[in-house]
Protein backbone atom coordinates (compact mmCIF):
# COMPACT_ATOMS: atom_id res chain seq x y z
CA UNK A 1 41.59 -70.73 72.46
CA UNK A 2 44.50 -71.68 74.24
CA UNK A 3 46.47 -69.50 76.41
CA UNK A 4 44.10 -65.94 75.89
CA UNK A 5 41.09 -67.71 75.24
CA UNK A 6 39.68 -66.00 78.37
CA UNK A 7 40.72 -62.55 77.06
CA UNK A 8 37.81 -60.06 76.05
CA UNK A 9 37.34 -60.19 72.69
CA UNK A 10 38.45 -63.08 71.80
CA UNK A 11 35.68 -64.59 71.56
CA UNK A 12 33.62 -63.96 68.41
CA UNK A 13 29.99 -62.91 70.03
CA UNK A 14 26.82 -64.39 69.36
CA UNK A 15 25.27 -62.30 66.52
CA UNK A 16 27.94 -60.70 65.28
CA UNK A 17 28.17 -58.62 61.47
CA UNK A 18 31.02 -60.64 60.39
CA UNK A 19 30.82 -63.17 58.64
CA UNK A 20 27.99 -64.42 55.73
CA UNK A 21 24.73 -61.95 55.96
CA UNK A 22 21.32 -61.76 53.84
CA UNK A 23 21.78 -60.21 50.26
CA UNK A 24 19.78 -57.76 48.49
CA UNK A 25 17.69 -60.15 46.29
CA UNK A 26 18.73 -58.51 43.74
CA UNK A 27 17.08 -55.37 44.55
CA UNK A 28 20.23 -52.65 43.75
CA UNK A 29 20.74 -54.82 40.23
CA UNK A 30 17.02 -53.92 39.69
CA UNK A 31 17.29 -50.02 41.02
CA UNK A 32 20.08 -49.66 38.32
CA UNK A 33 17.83 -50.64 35.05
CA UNK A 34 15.85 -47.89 32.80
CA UNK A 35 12.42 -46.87 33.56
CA UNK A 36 11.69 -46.47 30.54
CA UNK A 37 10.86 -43.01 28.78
CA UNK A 38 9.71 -40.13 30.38
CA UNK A 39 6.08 -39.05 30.40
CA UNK A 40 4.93 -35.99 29.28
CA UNK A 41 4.77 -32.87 31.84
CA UNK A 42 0.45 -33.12 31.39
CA UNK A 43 1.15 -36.52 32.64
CA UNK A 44 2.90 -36.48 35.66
CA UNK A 45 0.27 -35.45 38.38
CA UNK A 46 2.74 -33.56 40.54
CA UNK A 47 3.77 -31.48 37.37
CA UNK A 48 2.66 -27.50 36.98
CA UNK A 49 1.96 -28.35 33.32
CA UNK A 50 -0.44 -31.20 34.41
CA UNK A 51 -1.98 -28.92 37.16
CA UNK A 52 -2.98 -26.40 34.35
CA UNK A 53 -4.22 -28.97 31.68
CA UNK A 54 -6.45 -30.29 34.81
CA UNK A 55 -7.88 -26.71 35.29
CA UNK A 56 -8.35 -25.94 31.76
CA UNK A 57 -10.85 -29.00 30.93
CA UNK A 58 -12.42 -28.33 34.20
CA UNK A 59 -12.77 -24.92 32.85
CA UNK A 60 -14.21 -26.02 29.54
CA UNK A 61 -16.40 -28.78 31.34
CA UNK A 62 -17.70 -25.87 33.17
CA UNK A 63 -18.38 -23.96 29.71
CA UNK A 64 -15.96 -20.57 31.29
CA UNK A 65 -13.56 -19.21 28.91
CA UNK A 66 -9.87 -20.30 29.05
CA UNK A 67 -8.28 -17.34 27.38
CA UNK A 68 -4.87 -16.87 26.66
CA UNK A 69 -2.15 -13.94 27.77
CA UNK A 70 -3.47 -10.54 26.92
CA UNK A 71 -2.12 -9.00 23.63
CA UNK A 72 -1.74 -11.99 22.67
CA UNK A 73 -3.92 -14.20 19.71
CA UNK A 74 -3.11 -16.79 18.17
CA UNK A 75 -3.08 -16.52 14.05
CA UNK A 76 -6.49 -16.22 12.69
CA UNK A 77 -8.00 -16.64 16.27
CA UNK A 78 -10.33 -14.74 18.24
CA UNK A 79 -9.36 -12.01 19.85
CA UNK A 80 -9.63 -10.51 23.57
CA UNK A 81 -10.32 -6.70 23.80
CA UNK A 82 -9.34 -6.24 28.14
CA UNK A 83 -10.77 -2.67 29.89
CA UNK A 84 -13.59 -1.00 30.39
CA UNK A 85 -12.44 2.38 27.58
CA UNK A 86 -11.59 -0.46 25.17
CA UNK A 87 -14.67 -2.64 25.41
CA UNK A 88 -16.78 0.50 25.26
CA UNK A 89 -15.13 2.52 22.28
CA UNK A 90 -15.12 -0.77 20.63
CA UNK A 91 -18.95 -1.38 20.87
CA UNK A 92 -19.46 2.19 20.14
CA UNK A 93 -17.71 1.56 16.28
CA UNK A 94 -19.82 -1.64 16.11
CA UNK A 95 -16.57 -3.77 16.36
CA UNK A 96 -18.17 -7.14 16.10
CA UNK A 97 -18.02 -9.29 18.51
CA UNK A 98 -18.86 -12.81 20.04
CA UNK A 99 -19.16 -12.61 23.82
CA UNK A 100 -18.86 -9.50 26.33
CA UNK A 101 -17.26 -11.21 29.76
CA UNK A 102 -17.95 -9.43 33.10
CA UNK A 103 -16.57 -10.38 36.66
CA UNK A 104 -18.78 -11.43 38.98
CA UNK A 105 -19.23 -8.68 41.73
CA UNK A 106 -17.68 -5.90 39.55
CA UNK A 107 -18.22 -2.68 40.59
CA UNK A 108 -20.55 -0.87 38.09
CA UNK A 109 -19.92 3.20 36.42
CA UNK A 110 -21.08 4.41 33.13
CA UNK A 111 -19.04 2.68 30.60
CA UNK A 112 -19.69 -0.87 31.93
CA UNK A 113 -23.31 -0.18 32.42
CA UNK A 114 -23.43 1.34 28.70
CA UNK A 115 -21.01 -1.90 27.63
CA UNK A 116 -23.46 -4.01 28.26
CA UNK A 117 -26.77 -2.07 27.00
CA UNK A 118 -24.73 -2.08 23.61
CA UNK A 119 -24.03 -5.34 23.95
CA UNK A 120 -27.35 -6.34 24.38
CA UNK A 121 -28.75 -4.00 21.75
CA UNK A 122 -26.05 -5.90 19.28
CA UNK A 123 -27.44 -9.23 20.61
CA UNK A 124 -24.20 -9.75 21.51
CA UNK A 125 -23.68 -12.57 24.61
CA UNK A 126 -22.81 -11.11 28.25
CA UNK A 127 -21.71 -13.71 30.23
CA UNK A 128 -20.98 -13.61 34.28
CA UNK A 129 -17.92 -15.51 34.80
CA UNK A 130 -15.62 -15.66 37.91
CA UNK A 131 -12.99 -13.01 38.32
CA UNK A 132 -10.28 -15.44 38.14
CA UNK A 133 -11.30 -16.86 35.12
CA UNK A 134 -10.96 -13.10 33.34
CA UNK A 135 -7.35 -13.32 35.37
CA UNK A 136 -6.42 -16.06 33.62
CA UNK A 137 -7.46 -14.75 30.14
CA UNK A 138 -5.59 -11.47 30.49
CA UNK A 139 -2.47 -13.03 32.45
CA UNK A 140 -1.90 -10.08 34.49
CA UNK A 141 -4.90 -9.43 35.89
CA UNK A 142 -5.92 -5.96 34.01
CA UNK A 143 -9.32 -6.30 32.83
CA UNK A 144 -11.11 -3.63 35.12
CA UNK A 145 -13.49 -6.78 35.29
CA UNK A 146 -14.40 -6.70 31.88
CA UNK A 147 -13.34 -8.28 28.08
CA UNK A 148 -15.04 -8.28 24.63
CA UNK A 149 -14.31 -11.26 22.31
CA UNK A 150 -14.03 -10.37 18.71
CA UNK A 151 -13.66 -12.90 15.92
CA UNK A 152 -11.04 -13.61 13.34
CA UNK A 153 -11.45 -10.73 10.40
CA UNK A 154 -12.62 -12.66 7.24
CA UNK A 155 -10.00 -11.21 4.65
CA UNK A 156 -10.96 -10.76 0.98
CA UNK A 157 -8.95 -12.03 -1.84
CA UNK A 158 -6.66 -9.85 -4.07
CA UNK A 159 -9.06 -10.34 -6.83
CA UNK A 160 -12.17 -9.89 -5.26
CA UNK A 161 -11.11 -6.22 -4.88
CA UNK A 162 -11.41 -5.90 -9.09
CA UNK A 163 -13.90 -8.21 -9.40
CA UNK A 164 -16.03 -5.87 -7.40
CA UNK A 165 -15.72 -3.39 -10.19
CA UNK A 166 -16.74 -5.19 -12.98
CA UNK A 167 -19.40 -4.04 -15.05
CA UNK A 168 -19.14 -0.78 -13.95
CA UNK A 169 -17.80 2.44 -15.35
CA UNK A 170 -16.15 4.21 -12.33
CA UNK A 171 -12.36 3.33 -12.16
CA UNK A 172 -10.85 1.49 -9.67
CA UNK A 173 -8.92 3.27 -6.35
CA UNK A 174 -7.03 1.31 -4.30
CA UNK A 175 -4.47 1.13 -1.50
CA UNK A 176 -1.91 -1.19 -0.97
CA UNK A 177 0.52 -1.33 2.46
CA UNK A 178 4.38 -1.64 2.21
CA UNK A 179 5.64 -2.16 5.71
CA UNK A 180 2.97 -1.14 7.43
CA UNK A 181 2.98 -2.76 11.24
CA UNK A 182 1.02 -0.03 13.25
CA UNK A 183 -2.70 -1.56 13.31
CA UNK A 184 -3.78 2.16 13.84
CA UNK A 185 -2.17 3.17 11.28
CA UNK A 186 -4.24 0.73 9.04
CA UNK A 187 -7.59 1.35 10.62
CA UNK A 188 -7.03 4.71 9.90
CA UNK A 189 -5.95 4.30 5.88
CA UNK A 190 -8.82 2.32 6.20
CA UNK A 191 -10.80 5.40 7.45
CA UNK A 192 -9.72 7.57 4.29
CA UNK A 193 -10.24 5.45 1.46
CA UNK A 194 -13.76 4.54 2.77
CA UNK A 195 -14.34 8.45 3.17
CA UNK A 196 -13.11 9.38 -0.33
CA UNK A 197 -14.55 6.76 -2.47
CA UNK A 198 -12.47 4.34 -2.68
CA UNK A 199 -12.77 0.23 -3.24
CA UNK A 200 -10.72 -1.78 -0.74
CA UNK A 201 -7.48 -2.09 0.86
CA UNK A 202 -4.50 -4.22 0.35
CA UNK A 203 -1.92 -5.96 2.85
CA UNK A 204 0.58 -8.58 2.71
CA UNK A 205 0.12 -11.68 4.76
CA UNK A 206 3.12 -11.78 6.88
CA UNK A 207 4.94 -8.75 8.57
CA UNK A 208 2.55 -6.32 8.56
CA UNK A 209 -0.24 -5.14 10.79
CA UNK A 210 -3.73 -7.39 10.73
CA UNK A 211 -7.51 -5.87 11.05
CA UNK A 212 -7.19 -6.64 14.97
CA UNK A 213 -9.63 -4.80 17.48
CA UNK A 214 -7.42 -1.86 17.74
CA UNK A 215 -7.59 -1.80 13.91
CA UNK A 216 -11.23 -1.50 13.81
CA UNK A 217 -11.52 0.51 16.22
CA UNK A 218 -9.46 3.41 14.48
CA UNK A 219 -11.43 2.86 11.52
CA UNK A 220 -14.00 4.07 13.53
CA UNK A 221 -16.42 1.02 11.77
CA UNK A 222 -15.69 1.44 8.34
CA UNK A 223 -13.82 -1.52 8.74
CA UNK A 224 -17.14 -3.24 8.11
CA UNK A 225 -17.92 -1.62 5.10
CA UNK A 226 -14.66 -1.51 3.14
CA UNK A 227 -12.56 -5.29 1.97
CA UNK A 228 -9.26 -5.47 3.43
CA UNK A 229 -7.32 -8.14 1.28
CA UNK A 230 -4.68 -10.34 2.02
CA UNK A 231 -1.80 -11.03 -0.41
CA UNK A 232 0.66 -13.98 -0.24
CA UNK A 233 3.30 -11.83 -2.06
CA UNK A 234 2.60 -8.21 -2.90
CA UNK A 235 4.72 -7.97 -5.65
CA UNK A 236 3.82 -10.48 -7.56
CA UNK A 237 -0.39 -9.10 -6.72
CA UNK A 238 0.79 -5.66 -7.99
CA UNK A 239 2.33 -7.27 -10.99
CA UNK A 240 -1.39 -8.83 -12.33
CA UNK A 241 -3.16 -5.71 -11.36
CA UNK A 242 -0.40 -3.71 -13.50
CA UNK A 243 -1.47 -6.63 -16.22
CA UNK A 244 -5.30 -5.21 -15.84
CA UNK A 245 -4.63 -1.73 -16.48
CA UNK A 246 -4.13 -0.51 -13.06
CA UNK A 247 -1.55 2.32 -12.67
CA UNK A 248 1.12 1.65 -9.76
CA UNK A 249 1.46 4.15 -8.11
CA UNK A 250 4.47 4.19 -5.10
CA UNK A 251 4.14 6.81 -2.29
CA UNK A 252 7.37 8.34 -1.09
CA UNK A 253 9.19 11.50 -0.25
CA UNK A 254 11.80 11.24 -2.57
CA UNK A 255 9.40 10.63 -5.53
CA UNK A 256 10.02 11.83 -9.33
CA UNK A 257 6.12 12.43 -9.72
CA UNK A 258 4.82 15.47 -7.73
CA UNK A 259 0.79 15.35 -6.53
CA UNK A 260 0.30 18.86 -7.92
CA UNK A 261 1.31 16.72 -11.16
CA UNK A 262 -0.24 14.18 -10.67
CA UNK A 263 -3.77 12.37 -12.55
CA UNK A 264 -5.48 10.38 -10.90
CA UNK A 265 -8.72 9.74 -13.00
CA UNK A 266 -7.07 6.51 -14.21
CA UNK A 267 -7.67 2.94 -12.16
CA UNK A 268 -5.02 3.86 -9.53
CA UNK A 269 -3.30 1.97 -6.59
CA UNK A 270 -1.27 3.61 -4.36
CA UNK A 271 1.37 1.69 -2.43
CA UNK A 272 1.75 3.26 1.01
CA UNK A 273 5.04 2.35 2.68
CA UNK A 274 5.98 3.04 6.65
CA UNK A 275 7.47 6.38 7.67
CA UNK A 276 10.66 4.85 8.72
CA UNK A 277 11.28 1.83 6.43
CA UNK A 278 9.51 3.47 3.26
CA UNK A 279 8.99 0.95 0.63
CA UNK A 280 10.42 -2.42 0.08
CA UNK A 281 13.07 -2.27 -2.53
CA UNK A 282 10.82 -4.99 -5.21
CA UNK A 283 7.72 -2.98 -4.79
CA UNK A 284 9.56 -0.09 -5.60
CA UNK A 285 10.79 -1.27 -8.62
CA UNK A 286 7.31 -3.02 -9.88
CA UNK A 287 5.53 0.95 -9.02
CA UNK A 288 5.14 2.97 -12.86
CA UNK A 289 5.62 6.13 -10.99
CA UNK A 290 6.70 7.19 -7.53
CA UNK A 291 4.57 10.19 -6.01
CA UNK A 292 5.39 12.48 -3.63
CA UNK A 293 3.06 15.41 -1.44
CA UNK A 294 5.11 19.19 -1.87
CA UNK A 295 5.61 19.99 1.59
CA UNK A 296 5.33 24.17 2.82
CA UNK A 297 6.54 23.97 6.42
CA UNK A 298 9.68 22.25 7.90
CA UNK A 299 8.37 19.11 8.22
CA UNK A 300 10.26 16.62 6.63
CA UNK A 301 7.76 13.46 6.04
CA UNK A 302 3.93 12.30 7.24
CA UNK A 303 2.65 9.62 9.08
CA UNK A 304 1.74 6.84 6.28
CA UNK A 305 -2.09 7.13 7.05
CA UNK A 306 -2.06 11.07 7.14
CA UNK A 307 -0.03 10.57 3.22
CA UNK A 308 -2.58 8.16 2.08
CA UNK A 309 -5.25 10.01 3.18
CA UNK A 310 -3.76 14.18 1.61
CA UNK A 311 -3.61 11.51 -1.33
CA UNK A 312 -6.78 10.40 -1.77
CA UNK A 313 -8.60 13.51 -1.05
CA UNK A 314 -6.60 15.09 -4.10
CA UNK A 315 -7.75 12.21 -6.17
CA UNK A 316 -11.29 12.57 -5.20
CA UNK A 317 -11.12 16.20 -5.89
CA UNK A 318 -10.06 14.94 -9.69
CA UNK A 319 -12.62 12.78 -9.95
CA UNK A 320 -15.29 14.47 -8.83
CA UNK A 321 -14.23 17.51 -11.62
């Protein structure tokens, strides 16, 4: 360069940035295009979804229960009975059950070691698993290193309940829950209409309490020996027995029909609604009479299983006259 052509910098330098350099090959136009859809969480190695999935089917491969969150089942399912009073007062009422689960190294005292003489009395499987495995069934740890599986309740149909009956001359007693959602509440109407005579129990499938563990366990085993019933819709179920000759027969405080009035030597059901909610407005209506227990003290109402069973002892007093 002429003039300055000696002047620092004016010269371009060997190996200098400017001017043409390498591209990308085409490497960013790739970066930018879809991957396509996502995988599932199971899928994706790194995931905590696919960690569990992995531990489960090594679990199962293993033949260890999986369990699931403790009072918790899923709908028709086994069920999971978690601590040492529970598993033993269950096995003492001849709950029945599948599987009795104990932690390895669990420190032994009277109701595990009588737990698992019942158990194996019953012919009932005791199985040794790992403690974490009974952590991961109960979800917070709170087993006392024990759980009793006990399998889905096998419901009887409404009209098994009458069919029961047939050919014979005594007349039918029956109870029917409104609104019930207390399973000790039902184990224990269960409780009184197997101790005064009478021939099953009715509930509606959804929104109400189910013969669960805690349920049979209040019924102190007569669970066993009485059918609980399921109904699809309870209405229309008290309808057809109405259409058999059955009396309706709607507990409540407010009632027109008194007990001290009452007769109970016909084919009866009584429809036993929850202390708070009482009974379901279409129930009500479908009921021939609505019966209520004279009260002497201050007390305004009774628990729906104490009710049912001041009820039924008054009707088994009639019959038995």
């Amino acid at each position: 360069m002429a003039g300055n052509s000696q002047r620092r910098g004016a010269v371009r330098k060997t190996g200098s940035k400017k001017g043409a350099v390498v591209g990308s090959g085409g490497k960013r136009r790739r970066g930018l295009e879809g991957r396509g859809a996502t995988p599932p969480a199971e899928m994706r190695t790194k995931h905590p979804a696919a960690k569990r999935a992995a531990a489960k089917a090594k679990a199962e491969a293993k033949g260890r229960p999986t369990g699931r969150p403790a009072g918790r089942k899923t709908e028709d399912g086994p069920e999971l009975v978690l601590g040492r009073n529970p598993v033993v007062e269950c096995l003492r009422t001849g709950v029945p059950a599948t599987a009795l689960y104990v932690a390895v190294g669990t420190e032994n005292d009277d109701r595990l070691t009588e737990s698992v003489q019942t158990a194996a009395d019953a012919g009932i499987s005791i199985l040794e698993v790992p403690r974490t495995d009974l952590d991961r069934m109960s979800n917070n740890g709170l087993h006392q290193g024990v759980a009793l599986q006990v399998p889905p309740y096998r419901y009887a149909h409404p009209d098994d309940l009458l069919d029961r009956l047939r050919g014979t001359a005594e007349p039918a007693l029956l109870v029917a829950l409104d609104n019930i959602s207390d399973p000790r509440n039902l184990g224990a109407v269960i409780r009184s209409v197997a101790a005064f005579g009478g021939h099953g129990v009715l509930i509606p499938q959804r929104r109400s309490a189910s013969v669960t563990a805690v349920a049979w366990r209040t019924s102190a085993g007569a669970a066993a020996r009485l059918p609980v019933a399921r109904a699809t819709n309870l209405t229309r179920t008290l309808k057809d027995w109405a259409s058999q000759g059955i009396q309706v027969v709607g507990l409540d405080m407010g009632g027109d029909t008194t007990l001290d009035e009452f007769d109970g030597t016909a084919p009866t059901v009584i429809v036993v609604g929850s202390e708070g909610k009482g009974l379901s407005r279409l129930v009500r209506e479908n009921c021939d009479s609505i019966l209520s227990i004279p009260m002497a003290g201050p007390v305004e109402s009774l628990n729906a299983s104490v009710a049912a069973g001041v009820v039924l002892a008054e009707i088994a007093r009639q019959r038995r006259a």
